[in-house]
C-alpha atoms as a PDB file:
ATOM      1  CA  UNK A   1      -3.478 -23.103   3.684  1.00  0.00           C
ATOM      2  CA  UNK A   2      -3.395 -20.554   6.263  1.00  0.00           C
ATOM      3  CA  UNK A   3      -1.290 -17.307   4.822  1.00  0.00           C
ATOM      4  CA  UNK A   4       0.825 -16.221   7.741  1.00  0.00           C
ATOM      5  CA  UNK A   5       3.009 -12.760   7.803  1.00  0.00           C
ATOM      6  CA  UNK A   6       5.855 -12.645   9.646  1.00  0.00           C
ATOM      7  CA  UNK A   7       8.170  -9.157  10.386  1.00  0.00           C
ATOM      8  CA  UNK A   8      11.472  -9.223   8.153  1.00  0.00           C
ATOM      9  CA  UNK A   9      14.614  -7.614   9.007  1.00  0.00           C
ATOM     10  CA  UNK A  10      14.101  -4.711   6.714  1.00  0.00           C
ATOM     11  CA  UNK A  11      13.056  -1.317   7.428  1.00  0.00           C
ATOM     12  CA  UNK A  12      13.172   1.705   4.469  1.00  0.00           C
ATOM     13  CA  UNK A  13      13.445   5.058   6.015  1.00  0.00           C
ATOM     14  CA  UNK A  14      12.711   7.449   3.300  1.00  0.00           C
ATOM     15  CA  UNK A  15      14.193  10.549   3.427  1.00  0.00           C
ATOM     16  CA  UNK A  16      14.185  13.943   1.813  1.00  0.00           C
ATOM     17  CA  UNK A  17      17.033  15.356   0.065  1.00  0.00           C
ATOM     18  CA  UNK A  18      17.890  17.997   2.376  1.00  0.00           C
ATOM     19  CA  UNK A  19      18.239  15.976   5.402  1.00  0.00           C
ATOM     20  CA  UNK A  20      19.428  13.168   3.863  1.00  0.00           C
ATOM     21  CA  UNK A  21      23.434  13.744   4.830  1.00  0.00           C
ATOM     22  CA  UNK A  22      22.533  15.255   8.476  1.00  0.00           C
ATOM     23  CA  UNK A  23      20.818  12.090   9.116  1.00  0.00           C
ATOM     24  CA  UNK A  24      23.379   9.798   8.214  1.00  0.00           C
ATOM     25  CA  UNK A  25      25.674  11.510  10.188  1.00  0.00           C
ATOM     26  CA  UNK A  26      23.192  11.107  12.888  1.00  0.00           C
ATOM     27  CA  UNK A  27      23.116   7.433  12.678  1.00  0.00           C
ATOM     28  CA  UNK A  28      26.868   7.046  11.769  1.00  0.00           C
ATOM     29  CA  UNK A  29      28.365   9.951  14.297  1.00  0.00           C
ATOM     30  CA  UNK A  30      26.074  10.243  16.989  1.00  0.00           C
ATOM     31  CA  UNK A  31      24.360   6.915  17.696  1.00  0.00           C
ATOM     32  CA  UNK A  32      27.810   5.143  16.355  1.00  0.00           C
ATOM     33  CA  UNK A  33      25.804   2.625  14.474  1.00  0.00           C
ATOM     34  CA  UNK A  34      27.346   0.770  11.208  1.00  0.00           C
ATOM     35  CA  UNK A  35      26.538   2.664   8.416  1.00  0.00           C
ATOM     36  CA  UNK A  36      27.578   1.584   5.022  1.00  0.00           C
ATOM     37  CA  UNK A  37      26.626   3.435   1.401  1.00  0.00           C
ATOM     38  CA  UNK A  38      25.073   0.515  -0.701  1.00  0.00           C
ATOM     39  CA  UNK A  39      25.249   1.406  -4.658  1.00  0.00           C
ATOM     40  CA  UNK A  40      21.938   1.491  -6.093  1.00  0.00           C
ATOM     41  CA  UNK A  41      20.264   2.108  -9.591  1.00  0.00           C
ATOM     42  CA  UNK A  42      16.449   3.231  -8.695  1.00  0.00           C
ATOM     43  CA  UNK A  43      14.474   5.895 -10.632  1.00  0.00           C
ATOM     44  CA  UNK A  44      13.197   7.461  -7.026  1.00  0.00           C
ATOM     45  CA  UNK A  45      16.321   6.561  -4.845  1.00  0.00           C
ATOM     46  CA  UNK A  46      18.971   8.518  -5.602  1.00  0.00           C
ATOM     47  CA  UNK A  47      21.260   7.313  -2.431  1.00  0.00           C
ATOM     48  CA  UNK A  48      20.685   4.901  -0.113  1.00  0.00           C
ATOM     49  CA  UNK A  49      23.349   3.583   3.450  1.00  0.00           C
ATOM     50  CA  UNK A  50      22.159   0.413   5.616  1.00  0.00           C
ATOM     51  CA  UNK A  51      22.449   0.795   9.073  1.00  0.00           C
ATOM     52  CA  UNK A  52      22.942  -2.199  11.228  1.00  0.00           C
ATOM     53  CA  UNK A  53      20.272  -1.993  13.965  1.00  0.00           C
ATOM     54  CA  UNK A  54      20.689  -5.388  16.179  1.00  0.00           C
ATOM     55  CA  UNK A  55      19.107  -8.122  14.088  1.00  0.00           C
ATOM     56  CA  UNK A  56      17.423  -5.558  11.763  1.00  0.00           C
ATOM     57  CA  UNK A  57      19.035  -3.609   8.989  1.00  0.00           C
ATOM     58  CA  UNK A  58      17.698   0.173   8.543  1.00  0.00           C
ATOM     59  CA  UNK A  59      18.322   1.111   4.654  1.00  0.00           C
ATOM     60  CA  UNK A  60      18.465   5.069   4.560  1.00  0.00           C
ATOM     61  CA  UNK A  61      17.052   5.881   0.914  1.00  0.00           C
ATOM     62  CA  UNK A  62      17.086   9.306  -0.189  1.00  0.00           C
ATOM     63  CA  UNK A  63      14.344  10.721  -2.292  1.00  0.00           C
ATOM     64  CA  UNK A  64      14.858  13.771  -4.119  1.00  0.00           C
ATOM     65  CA  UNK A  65      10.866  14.882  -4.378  1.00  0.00           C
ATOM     66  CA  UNK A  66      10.200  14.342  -0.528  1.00  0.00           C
ATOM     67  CA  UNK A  67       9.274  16.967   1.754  1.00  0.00           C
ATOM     68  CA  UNK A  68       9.396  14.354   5.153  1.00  0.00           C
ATOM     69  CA  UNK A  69      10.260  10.721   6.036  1.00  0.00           C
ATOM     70  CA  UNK A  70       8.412   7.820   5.776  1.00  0.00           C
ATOM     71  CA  UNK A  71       9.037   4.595   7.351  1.00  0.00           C
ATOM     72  CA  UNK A  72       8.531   1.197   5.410  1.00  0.00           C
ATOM     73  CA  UNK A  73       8.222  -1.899   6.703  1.00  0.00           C
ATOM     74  CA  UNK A  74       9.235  -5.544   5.427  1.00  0.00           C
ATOM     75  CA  UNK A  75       6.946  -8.710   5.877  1.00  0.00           C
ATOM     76  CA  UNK A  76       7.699 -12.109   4.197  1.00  0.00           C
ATOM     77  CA  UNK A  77       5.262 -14.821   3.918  1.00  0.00           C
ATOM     78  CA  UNK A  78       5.803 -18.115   2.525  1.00  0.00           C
ATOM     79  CA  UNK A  79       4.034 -17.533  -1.000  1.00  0.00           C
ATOM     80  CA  UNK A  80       3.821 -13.810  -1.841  1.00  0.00           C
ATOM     81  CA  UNK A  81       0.381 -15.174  -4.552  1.00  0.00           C
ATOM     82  CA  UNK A  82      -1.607 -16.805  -1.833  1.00  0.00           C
ATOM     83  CA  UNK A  83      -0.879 -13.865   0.525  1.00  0.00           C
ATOM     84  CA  UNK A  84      -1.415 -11.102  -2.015  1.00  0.00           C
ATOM     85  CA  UNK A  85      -4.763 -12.969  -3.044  1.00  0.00           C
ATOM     86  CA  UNK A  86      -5.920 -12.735   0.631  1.00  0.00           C
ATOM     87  CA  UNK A  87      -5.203  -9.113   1.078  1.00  0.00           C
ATOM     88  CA  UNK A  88      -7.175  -8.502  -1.272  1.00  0.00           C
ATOM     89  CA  UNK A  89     -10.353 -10.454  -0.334  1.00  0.00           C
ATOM     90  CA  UNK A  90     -10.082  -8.500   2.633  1.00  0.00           C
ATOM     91  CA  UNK A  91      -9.741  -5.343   0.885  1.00  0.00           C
ATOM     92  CA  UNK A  92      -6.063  -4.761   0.583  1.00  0.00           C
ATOM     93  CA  UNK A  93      -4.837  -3.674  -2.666  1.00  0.00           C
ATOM     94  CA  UNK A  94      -1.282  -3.531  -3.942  1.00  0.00           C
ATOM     95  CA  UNK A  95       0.146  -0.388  -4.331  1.00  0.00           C
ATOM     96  CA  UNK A  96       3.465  -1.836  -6.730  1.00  0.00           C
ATOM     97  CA  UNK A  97       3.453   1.848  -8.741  1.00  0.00           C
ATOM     98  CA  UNK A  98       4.801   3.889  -5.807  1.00  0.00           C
ATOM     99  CA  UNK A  99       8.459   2.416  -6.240  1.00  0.00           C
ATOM    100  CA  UNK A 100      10.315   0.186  -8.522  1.00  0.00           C
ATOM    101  CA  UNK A 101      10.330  -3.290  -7.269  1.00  0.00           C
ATOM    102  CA  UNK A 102      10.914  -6.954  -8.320  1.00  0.00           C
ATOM    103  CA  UNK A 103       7.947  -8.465 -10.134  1.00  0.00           C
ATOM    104  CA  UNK A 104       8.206 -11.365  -7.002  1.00  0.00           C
ATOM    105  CA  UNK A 105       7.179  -8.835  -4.423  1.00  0.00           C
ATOM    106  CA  UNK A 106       4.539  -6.435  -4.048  1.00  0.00           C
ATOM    107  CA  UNK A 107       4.084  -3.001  -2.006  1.00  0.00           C
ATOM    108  CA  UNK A 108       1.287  -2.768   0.454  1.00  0.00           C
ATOM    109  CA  UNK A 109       0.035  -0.091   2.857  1.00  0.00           C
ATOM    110  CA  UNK A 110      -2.401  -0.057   5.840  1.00  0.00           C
ATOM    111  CA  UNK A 111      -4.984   2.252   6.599  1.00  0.00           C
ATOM    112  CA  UNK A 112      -2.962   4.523   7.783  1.00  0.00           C
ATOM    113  CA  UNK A 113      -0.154   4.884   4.779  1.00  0.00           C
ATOM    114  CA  UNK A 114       2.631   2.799   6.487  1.00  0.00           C
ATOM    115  CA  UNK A 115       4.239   1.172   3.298  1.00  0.00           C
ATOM    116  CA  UNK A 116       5.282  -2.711   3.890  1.00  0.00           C
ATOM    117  CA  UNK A 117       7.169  -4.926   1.140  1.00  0.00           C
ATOM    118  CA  UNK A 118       5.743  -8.318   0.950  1.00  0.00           C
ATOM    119  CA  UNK A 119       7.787 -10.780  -0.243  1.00  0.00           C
ATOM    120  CA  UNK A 120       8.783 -14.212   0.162  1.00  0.00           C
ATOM    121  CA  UNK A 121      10.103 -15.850   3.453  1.00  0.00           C
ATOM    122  CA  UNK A 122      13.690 -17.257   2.403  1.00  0.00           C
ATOM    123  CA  UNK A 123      15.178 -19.734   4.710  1.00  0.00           C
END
């Protein structure tokens, strides 16, 4: 079977303490997006607010030990085994110690450091 990787609607924006609130505000006040504060137990995501951006959602996570953003990415595939096993015949390696996550899904990055959450495609 072919593993195929398809874009979800997820995107992480992570964000560094002291410009965590102005960009909320930016989302919520000046673009006048839907912006909603989601509860959330995670050792390195102290806040986090989803933004509704058309069919995507934007998840605002604040981290407490960042000095600048960083934007993750979210790809499902049908079986997150068979595509984690052919990442890494082509020399992709999970990365699952930079942030808490489910023991179904595993964090990947490419060359250049963009994160992306594999997990699987639900219907």
């Amino acid at each position: 079977m072919e593993t195929q990787f398809e874009a979800g609607i997820n995107i992480a924006i992570k964000l560094p303490k002291q410009k965590y609130d102005e960009t909320v505000a930016f989302y919520r006040d000046i673009l006048k997006l839907e912006v909603k504060e989601v509860p959330i137990t995670n050792p390195t995501v102290s806040r986090t607010h989803s933004v509704q951006f058309g069919n995507n959602v934007i998840w605002l996570d604040c981290v407490d030990n960042y000095t600048h953003s960083e934007t993750w990415l979210q790809l499902t595939v049908p079986n997150v085994e068979e595509a984690t096993s052919y990442l890494k015949q082509n020399g992709v390696q999970t990365c699952d110690e930079i942030e808490e996550i489910p023991q179904n899904m595993h964090w990947i990055m490419d060359p250049s450091g963009t994160v992306f959450n594999l997990q699987k495609k639900t219907e």
